[in-house]
Protein backbone atom coordinates (compact mmCIF):
# COMPACT_ATOMS: atom_id res chain seq x y z
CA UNK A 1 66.22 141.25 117.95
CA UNK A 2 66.04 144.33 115.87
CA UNK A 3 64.93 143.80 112.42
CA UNK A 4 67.51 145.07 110.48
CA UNK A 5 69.72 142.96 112.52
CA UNK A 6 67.21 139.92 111.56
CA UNK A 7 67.06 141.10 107.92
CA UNK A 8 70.68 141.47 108.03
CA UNK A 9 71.32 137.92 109.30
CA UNK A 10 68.93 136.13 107.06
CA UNK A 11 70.70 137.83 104.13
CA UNK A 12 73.91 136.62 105.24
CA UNK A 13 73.03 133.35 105.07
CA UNK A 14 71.17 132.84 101.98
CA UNK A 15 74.90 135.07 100.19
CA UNK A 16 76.68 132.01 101.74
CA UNK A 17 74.19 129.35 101.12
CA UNK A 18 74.31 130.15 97.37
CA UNK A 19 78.01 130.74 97.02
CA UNK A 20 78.60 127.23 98.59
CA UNK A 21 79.78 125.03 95.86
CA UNK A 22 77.89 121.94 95.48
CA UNK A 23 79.37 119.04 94.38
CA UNK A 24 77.50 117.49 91.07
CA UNK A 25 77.13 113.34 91.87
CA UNK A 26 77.36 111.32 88.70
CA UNK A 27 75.11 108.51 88.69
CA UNK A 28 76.10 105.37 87.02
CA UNK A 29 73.30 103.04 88.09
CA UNK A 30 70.69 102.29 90.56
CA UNK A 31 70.75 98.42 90.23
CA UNK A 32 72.01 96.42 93.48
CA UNK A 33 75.09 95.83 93.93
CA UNK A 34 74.47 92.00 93.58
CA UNK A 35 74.48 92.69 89.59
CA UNK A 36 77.77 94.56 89.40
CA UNK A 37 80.24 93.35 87.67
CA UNK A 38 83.21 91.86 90.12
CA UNK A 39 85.51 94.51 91.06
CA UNK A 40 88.64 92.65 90.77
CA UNK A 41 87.51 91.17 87.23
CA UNK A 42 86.40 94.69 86.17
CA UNK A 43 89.96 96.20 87.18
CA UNK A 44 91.44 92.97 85.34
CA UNK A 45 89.93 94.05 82.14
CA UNK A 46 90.72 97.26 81.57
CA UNK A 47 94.48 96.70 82.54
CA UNK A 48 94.53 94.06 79.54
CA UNK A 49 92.53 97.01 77.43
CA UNK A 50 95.58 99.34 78.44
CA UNK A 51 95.15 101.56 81.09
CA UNK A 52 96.88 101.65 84.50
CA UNK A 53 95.09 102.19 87.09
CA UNK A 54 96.76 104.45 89.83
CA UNK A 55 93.46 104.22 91.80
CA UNK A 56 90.17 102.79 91.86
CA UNK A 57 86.75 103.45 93.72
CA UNK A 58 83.61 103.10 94.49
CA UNK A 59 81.59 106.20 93.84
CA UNK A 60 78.72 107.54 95.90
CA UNK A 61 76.81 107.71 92.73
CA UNK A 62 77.27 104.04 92.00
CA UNK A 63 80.24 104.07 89.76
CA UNK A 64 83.53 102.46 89.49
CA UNK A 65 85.80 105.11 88.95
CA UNK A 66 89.35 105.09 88.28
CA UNK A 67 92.49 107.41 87.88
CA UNK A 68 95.24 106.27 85.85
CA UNK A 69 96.12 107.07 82.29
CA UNK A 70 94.68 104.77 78.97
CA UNK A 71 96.25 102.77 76.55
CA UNK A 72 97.55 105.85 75.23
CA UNK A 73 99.01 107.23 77.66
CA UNK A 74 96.54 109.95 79.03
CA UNK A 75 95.67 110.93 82.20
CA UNK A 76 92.39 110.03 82.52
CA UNK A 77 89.46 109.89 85.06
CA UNK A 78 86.66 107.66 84.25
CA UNK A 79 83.82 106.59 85.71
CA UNK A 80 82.08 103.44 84.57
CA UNK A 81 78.56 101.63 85.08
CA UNK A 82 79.52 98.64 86.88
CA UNK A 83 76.39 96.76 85.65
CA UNK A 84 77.27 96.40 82.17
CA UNK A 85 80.44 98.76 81.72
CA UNK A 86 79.99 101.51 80.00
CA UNK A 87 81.55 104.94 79.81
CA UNK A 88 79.38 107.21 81.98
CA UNK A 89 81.85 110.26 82.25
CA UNK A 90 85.37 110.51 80.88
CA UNK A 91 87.84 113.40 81.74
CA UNK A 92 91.22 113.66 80.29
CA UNK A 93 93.50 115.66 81.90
């Protein structure tokens, strides 16, 4: 292969490899999944704090996550440590 063609090629790649988004994981925990907090119970809560929950999940960063709007009535995506709870990342939309 001619090296220009070679240099050519490799430059390619490395313009695409760093325009590729990458996706930022949030982490919410590392602790097995033995110590979360019951999914059903943890859903169960926060509809008697308010929100509706138009969906819930299991992140791949170890969060419950949810999409629904809060006691006030925003749109809101939240995910949650399902060890003890807590607000990791909130976004309002």
């Amino acid at each position: 292969m001619n090296i220009y063609k070679l240099a050519f090629t490799a430059a390619a790649i490395a313009t695409v490899a760093a325009c590729s988004p990458t996706a930022e994981v949030t982490q919410c925990t590392s602790a097995p999944m033995s110590e979360w907090q019951d999914q059903a119970q943890f859903q169960q809560n926060l509809v008697s704090e308010g929100y509706q929950i138009n969906e819930f999940k299991v992140t791949e960063g170890n969060c419950y996550e949810i999409y629904g709007t809060d006691a006030d009535g925003n749109k809101v995506e939240i995910y949650f440590n399902p060890v003890n709870g807590e607000v990791v990342k909130r976004e309002t939309h």
